[in-house]
Protein backbone atom coordinates (compact mmCIF):
# COMPACT_ATOMS: atom_id res chain seq x y z
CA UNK A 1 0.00 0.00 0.00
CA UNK A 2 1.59 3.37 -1.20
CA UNK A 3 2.49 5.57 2.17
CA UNK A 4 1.57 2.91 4.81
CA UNK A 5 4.80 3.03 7.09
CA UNK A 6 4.78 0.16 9.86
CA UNK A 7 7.77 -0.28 12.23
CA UNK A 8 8.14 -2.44 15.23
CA UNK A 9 10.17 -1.61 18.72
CA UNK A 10 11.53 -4.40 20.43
CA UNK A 11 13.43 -3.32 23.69
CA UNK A 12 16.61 -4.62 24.07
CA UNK A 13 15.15 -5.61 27.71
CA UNK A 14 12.72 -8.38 25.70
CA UNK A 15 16.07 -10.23 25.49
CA UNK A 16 19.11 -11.49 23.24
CA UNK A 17 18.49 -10.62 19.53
CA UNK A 18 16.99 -14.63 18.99
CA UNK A 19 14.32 -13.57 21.08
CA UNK A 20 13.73 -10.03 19.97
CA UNK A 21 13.63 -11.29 16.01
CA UNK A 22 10.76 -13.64 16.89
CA UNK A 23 8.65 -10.87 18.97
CA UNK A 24 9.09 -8.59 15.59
CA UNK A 25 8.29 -11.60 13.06
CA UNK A 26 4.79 -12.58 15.12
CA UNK A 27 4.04 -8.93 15.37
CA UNK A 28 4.37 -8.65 11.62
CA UNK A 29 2.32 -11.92 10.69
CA UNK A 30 -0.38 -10.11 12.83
CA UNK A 31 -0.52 -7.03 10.41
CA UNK A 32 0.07 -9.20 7.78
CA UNK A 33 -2.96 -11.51 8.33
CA UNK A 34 -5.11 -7.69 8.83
CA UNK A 35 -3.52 -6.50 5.85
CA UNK A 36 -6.38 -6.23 3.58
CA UNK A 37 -8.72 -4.63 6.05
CA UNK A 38 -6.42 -1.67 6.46
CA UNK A 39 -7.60 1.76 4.84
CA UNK A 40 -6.23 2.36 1.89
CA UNK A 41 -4.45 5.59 2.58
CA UNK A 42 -1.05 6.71 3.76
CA UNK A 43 -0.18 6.60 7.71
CA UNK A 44 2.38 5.59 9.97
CA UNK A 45 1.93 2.66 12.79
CA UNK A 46 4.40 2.04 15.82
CA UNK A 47 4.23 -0.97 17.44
CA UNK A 48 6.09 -1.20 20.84
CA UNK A 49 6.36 -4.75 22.19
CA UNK A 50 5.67 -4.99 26.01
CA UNK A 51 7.16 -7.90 28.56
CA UNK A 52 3.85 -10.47 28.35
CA UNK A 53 4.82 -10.48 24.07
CA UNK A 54 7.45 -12.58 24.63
CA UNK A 55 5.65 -15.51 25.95
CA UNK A 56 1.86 -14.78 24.72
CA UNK A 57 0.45 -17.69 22.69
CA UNK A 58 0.12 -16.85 18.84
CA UNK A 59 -3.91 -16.26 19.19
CA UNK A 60 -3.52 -13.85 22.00
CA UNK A 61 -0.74 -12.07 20.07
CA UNK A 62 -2.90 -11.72 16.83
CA UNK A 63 -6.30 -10.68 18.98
CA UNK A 64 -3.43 -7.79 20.62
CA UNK A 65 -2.85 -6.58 17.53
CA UNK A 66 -6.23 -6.62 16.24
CA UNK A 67 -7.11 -4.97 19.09
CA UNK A 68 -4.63 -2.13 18.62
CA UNK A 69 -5.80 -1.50 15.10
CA UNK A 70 -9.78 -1.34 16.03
CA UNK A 71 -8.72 0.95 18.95
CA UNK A 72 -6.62 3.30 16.17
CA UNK A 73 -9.54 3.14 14.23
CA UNK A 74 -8.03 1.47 11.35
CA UNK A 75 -10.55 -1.62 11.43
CA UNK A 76 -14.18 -1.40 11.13
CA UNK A 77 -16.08 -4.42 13.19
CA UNK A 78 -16.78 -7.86 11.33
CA UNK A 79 -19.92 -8.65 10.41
CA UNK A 80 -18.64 -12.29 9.27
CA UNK A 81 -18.26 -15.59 10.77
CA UNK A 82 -17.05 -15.29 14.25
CA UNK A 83 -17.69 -12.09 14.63
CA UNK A 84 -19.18 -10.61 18.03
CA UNK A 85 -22.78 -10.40 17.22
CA UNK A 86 -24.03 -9.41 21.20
CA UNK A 87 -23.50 -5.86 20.55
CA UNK A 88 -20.61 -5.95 23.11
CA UNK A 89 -17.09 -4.73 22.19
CA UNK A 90 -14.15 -6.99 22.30
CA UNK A 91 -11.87 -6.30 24.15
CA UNK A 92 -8.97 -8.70 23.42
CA UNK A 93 -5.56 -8.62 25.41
CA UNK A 94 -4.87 -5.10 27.20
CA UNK A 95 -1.68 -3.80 27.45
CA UNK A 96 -0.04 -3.64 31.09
């Protein structure tokens, strides 16, 4: 997409550079796997990996990131399969 900018920040206190490649890589397969819901339009996204990133489970890293992006308000609400239908938001992982 022409103008989308995306970086990821991995502190070097998330551990060795092993363990701070592998944060960045799931984080990335996250916005990948949104990657088609995103507005078409330029902008700039930061993601800063917290502690609990390093040893979330793959679901609760994507549902994070999801999160993030509905929060930004760069995702509108799925009206597919799996989607909340209760009228409640979701409110995925929070950040600590």
């Amino acid at each position: 997409m022409p103008g989308l900018r995306i970086g990821f920040v991995v502190s070097k206190k998330q551990g060795k550079a092993t363990a701070r490649n592998r944060i960045k890589r799931r984080l990335r397969e996250a916005v990948r796997q949104q990657w088609r819901a995103l507005p078409q339009r330029p902008f700039d996204l930061i993601f800063v990996a917290r502690g609990r990133l390093r040893k979330a489970e793959w679901p609760e890293v994507r549902a994070a990131v999801e999160t993030l992006l509905r929060q930004a308000g760069l995702l509108a609400l799925r009206a597919g399969p799996g989607a909340e239908r209760s009228g409640e938001e979701d409110t995925g992982v929070r950040g600590g």
